[in-house]
C-alpha atoms as a PDB file:
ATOM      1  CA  UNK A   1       0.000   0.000   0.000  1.00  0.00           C
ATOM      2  CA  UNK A   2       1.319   3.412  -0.453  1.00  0.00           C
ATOM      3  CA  UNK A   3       0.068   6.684  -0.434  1.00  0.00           C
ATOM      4  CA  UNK A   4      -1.225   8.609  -3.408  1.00  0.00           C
ATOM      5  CA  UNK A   5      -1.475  12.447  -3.675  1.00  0.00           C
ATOM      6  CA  UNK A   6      -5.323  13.384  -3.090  1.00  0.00           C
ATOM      7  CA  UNK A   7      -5.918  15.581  -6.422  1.00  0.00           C
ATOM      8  CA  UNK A   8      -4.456  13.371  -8.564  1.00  0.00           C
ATOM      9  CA  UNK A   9      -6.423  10.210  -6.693  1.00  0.00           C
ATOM     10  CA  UNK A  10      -9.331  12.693  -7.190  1.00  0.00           C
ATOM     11  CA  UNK A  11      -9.449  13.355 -10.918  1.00  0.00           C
ATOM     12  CA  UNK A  12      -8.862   9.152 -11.308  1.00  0.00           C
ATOM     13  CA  UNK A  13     -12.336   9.111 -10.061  1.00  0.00           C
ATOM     14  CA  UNK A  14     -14.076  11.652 -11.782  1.00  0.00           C
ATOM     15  CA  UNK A  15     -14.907   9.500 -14.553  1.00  0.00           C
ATOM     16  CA  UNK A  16     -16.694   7.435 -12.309  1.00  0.00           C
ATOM     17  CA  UNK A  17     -18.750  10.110 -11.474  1.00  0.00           C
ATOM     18  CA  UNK A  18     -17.297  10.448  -7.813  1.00  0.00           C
ATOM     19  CA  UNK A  19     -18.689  13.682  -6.080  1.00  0.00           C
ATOM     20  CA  UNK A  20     -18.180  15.500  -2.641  1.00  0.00           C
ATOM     21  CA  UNK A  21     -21.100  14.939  -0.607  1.00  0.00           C
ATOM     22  CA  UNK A  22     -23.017  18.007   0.951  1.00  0.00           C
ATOM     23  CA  UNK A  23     -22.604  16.036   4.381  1.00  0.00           C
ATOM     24  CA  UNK A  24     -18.002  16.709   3.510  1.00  0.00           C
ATOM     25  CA  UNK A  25     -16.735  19.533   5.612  1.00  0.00           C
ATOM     26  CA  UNK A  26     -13.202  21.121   6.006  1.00  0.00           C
ATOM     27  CA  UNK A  27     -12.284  18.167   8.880  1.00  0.00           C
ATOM     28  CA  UNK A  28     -14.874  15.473   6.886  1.00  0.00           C
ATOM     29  CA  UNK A  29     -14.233  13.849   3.064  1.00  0.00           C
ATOM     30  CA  UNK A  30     -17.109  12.397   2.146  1.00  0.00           C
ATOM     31  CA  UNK A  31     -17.244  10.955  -1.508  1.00  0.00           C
ATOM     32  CA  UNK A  32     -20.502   9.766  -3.362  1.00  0.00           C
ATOM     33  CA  UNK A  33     -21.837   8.980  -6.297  1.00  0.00           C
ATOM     34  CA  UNK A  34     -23.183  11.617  -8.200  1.00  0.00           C
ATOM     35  CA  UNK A  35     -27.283  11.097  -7.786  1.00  0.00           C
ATOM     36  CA  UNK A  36     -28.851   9.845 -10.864  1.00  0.00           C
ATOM     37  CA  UNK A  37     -31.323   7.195 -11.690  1.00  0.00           C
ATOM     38  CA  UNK A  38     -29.034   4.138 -12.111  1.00  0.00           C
ATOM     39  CA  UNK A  39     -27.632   5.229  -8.407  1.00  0.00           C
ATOM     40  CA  UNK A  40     -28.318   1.938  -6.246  1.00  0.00           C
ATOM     41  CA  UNK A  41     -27.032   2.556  -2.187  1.00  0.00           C
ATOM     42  CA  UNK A  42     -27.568  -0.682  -0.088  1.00  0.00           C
ATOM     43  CA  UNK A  43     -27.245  -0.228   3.643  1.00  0.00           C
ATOM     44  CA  UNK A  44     -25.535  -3.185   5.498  1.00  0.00           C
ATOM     45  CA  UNK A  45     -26.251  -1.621   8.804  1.00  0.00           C
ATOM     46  CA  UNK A  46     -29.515  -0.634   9.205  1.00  0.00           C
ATOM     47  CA  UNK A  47     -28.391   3.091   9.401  1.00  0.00           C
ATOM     48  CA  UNK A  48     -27.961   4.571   6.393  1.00  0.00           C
ATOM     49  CA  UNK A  49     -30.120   8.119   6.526  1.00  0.00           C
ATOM     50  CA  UNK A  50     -30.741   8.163   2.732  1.00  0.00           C
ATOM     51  CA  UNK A  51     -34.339   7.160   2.198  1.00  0.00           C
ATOM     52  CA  UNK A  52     -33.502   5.261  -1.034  1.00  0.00           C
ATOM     53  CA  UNK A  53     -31.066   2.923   0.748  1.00  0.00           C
ATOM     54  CA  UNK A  54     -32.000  -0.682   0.268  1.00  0.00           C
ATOM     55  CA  UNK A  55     -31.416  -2.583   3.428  1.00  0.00           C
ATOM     56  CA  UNK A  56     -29.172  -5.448   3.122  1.00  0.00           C
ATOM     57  CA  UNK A  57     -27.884  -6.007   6.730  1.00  0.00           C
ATOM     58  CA  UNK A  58     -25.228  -7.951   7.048  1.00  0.00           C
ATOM     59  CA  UNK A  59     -23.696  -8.836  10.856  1.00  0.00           C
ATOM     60  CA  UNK A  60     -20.824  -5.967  12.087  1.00  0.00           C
ATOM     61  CA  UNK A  61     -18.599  -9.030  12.617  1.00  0.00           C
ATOM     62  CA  UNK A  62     -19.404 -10.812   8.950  1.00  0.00           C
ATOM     63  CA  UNK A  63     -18.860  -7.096   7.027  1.00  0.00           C
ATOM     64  CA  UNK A  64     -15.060  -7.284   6.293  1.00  0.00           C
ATOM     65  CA  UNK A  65     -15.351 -11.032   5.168  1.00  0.00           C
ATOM     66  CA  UNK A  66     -18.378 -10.199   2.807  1.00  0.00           C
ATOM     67  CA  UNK A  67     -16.621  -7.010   1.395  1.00  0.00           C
ATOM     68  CA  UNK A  68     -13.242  -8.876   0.820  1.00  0.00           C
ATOM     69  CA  UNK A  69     -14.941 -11.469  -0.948  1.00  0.00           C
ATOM     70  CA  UNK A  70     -17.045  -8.693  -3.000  1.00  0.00           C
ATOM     71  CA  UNK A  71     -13.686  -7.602  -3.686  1.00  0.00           C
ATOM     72  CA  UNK A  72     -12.195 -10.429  -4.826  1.00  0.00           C
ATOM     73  CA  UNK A  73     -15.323 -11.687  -7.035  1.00  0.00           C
ATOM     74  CA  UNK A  74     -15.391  -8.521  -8.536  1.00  0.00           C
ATOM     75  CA  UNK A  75     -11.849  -8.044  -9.283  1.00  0.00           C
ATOM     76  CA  UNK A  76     -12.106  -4.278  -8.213  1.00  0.00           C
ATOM     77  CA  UNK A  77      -8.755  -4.128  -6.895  1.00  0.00           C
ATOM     78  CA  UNK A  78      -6.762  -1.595  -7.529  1.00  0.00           C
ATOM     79  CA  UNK A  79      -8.536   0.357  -4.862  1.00  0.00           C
ATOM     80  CA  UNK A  80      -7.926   3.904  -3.596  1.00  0.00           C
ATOM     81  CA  UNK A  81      -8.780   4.168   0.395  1.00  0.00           C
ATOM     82  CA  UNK A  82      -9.362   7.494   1.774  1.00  0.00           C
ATOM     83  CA  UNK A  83     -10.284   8.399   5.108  1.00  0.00           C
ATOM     84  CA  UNK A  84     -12.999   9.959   6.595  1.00  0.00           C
ATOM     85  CA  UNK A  85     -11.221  12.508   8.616  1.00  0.00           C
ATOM     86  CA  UNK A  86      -7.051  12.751   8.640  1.00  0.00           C
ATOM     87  CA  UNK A  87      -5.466   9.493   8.826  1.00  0.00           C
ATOM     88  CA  UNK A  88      -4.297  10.082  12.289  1.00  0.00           C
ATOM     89  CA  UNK A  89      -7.824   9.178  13.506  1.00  0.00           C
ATOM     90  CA  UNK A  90      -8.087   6.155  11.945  1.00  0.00           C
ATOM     91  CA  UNK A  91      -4.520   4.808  12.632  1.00  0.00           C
ATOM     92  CA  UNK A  92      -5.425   6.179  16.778  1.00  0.00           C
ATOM     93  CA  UNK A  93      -8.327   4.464  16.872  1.00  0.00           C
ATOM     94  CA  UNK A  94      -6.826   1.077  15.466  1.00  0.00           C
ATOM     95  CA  UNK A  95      -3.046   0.935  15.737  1.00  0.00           C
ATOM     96  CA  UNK A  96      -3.185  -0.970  19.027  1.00  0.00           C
ATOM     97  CA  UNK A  97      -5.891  -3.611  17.806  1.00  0.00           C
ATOM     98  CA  UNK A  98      -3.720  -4.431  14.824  1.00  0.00           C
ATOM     99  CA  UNK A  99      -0.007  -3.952  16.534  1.00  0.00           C
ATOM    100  CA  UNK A 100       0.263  -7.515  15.859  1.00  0.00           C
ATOM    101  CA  UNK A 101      -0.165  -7.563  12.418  1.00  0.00           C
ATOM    102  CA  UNK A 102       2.660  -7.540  10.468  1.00  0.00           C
ATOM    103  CA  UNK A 103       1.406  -6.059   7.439  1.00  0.00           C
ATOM    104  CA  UNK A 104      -0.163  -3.206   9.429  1.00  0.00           C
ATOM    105  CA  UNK A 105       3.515  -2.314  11.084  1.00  0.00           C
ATOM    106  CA  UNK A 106       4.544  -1.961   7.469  1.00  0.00           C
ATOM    107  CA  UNK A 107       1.736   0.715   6.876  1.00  0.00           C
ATOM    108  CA  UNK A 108       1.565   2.386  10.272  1.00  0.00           C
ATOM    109  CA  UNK A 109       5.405   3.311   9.632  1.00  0.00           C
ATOM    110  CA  UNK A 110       4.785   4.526   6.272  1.00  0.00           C
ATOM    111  CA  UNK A 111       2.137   6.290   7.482  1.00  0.00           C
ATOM    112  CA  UNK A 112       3.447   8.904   9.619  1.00  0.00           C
ATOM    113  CA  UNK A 113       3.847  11.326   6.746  1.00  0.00           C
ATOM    114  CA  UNK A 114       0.219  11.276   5.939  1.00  0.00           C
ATOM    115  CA  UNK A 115      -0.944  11.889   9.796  1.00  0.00           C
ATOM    116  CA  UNK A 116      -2.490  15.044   9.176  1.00  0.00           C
ATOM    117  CA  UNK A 117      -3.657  14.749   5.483  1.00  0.00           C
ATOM    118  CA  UNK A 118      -6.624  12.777   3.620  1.00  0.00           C
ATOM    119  CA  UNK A 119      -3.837  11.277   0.542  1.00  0.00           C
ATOM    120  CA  UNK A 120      -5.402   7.719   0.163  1.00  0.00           C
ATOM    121  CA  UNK A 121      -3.799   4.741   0.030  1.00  0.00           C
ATOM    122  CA  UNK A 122      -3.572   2.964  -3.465  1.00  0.00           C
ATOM    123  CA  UNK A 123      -4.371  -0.689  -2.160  1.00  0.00           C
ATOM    124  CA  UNK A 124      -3.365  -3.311  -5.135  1.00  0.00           C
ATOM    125  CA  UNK A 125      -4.735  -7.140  -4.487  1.00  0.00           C
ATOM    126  CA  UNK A 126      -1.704  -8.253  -2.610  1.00  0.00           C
ATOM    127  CA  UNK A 127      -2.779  -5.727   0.152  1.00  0.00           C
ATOM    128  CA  UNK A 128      -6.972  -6.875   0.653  1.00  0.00           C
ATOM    129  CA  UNK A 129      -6.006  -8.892   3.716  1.00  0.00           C
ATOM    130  CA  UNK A 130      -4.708  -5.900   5.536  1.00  0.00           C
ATOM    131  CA  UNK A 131      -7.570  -3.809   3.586  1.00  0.00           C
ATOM    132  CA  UNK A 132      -9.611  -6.384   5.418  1.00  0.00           C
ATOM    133  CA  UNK A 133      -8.058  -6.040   8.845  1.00  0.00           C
ATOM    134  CA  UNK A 134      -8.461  -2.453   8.902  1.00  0.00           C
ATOM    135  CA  UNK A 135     -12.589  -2.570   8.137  1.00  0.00           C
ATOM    136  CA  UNK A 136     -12.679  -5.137  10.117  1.00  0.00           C
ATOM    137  CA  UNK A 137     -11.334  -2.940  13.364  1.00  0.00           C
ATOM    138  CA  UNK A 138     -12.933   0.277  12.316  1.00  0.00           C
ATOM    139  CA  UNK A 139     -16.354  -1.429  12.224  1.00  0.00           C
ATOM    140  CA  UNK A 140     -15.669  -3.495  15.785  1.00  0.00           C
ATOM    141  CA  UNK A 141     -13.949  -0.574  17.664  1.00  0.00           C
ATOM    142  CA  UNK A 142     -14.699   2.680  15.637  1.00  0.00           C
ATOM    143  CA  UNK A 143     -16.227   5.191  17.819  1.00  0.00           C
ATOM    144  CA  UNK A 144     -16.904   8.812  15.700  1.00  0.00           C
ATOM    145  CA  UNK A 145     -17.084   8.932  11.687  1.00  0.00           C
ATOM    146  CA  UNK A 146     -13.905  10.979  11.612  1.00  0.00           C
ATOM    147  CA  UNK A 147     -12.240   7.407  12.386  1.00  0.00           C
ATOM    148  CA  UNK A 148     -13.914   5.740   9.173  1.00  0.00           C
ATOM    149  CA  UNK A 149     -12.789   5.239   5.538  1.00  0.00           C
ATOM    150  CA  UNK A 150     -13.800   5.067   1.965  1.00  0.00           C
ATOM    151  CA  UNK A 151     -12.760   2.163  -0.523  1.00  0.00           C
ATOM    152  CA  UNK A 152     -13.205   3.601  -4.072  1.00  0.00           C
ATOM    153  CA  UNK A 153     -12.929   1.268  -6.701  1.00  0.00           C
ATOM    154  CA  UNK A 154     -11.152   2.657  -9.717  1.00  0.00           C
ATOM    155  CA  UNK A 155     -12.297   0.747 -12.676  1.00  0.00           C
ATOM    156  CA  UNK A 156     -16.454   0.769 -11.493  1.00  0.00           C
ATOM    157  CA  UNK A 157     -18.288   3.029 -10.087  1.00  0.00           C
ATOM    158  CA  UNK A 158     -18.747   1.758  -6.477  1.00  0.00           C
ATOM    159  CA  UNK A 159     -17.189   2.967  -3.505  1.00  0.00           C
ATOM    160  CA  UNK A 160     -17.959   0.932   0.012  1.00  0.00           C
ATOM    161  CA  UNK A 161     -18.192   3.763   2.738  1.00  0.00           C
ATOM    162  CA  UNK A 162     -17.487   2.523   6.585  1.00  0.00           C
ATOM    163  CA  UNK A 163     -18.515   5.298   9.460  1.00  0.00           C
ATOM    164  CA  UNK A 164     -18.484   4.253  12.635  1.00  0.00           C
ATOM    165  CA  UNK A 165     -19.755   4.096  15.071  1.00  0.00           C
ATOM    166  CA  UNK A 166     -22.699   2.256  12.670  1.00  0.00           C
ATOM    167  CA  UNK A 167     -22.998   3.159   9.142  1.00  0.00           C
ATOM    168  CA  UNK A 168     -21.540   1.034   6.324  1.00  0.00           C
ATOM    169  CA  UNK A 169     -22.991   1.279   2.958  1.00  0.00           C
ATOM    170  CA  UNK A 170     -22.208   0.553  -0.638  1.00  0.00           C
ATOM    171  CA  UNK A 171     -22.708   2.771  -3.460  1.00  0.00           C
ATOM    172  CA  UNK A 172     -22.958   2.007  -6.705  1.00  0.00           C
ATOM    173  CA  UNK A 173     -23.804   3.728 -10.081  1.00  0.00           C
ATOM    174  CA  UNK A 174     -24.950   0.790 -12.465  1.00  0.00           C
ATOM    175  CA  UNK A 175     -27.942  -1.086 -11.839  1.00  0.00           C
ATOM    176  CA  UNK A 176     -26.368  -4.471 -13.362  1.00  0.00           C
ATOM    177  CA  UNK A 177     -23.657  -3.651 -10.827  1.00  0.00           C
ATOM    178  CA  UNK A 178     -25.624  -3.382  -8.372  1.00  0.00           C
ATOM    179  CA  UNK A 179     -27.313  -6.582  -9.148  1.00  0.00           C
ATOM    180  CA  UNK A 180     -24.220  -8.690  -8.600  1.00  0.00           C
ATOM    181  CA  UNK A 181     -23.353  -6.960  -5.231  1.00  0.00           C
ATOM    182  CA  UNK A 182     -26.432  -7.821  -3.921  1.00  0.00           C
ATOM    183  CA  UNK A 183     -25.664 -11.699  -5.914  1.00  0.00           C
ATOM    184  CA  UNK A 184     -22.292 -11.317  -3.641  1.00  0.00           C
ATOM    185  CA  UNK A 185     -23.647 -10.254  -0.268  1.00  0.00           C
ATOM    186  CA  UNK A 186     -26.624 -12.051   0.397  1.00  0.00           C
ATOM    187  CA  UNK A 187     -25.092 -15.616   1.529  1.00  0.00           C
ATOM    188  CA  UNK A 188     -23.641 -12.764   4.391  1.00  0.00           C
ATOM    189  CA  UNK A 189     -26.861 -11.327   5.348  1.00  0.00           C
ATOM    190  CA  UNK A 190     -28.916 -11.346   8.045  1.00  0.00           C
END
């Protein structure tokens, strides 16, 4: 994984039709689809405030496994993460849960120049696992959205959004994409 500079990660998406969300602030990145009818959002929490959300729950502790293997099936990797807030919240609120990891020690070094930015991380498909590891501890110890992150896929338009304390949703800007995530996801839900 390494670091990519946010503008140029930023016009990579714009093909995709990646926006800033009304809800981004100064301190909060926020990326969306742009809203249009083939936009399909599926809440796997339950919490998801957009009214057209389609509820797909799937259990906080099954979420990582059923978006590494949506991942995987989909072959959307290279992926750009960004985080929610600066990258010093998210690497606060998980460095000790994942101090064991030895892929994360790799990252949380390299990380230290990107403390106080929102540069995302170019993940390629030898780095999911860890990709994996770090949903997987936002969503089980994540305790304010400023600690949550944004997987953007570059080659479709779907970006998997993770704000804790409890919103994780998928976006996704094709319906026949959208069909296939929900194909992908169901053997996790609820």
């Amino acid at each position: 994984m390494d670091f990519v500079g946010f503008d140029e990660a930023w016009k990579s998406l714009a093909p995709l039709k990646v926006v800033r969300l009304d809800s981004s602030t100064e301190e909060a990145f926020r990326p969306g689809l742009e809203d249009s009818d083939d936009l399909v959002i599926f809440d796997l929490c339950g919490t998801t405030p957009d009214a057209d959300a389609i509820p797909l729950e799937i259990p906080r502790e099954r979420a990582a496994d059923a978006l590494e293997a949506l991942v995987h099936k989909l072959h959307l990797a290279p992926l750009l993460l960004f985080p929610i807030g600066k990258w010093r919240n998210v690497i606060d609120s998980i460095s000790f849960e994942l101090a064991g990891n030895e892929n994360w020690q790799e990252m949380d070094s390299a990380s230290i120049v990107a403390l106080n930015s929102q540069d995302p991380m170019m993940c390629e498909p030898q780095d999911l696992h860890l990709v994996h590891d770090i949903l997987a501890t936002i969503l089980r110890v994540g305790e304010n959205p400023l600690q949550g992150v944004t997987l953007a896929a570059l080659g479709k338009p779907l970006l998997i959004c993770a704000e804790p304390p409890d919103r994780l949703r998928i976006e996704l800007g094709r319906e026949s994409l959208a069909a296939e995530v929900r194909e992908l996801l169901e053997p996790f839900a609820v």
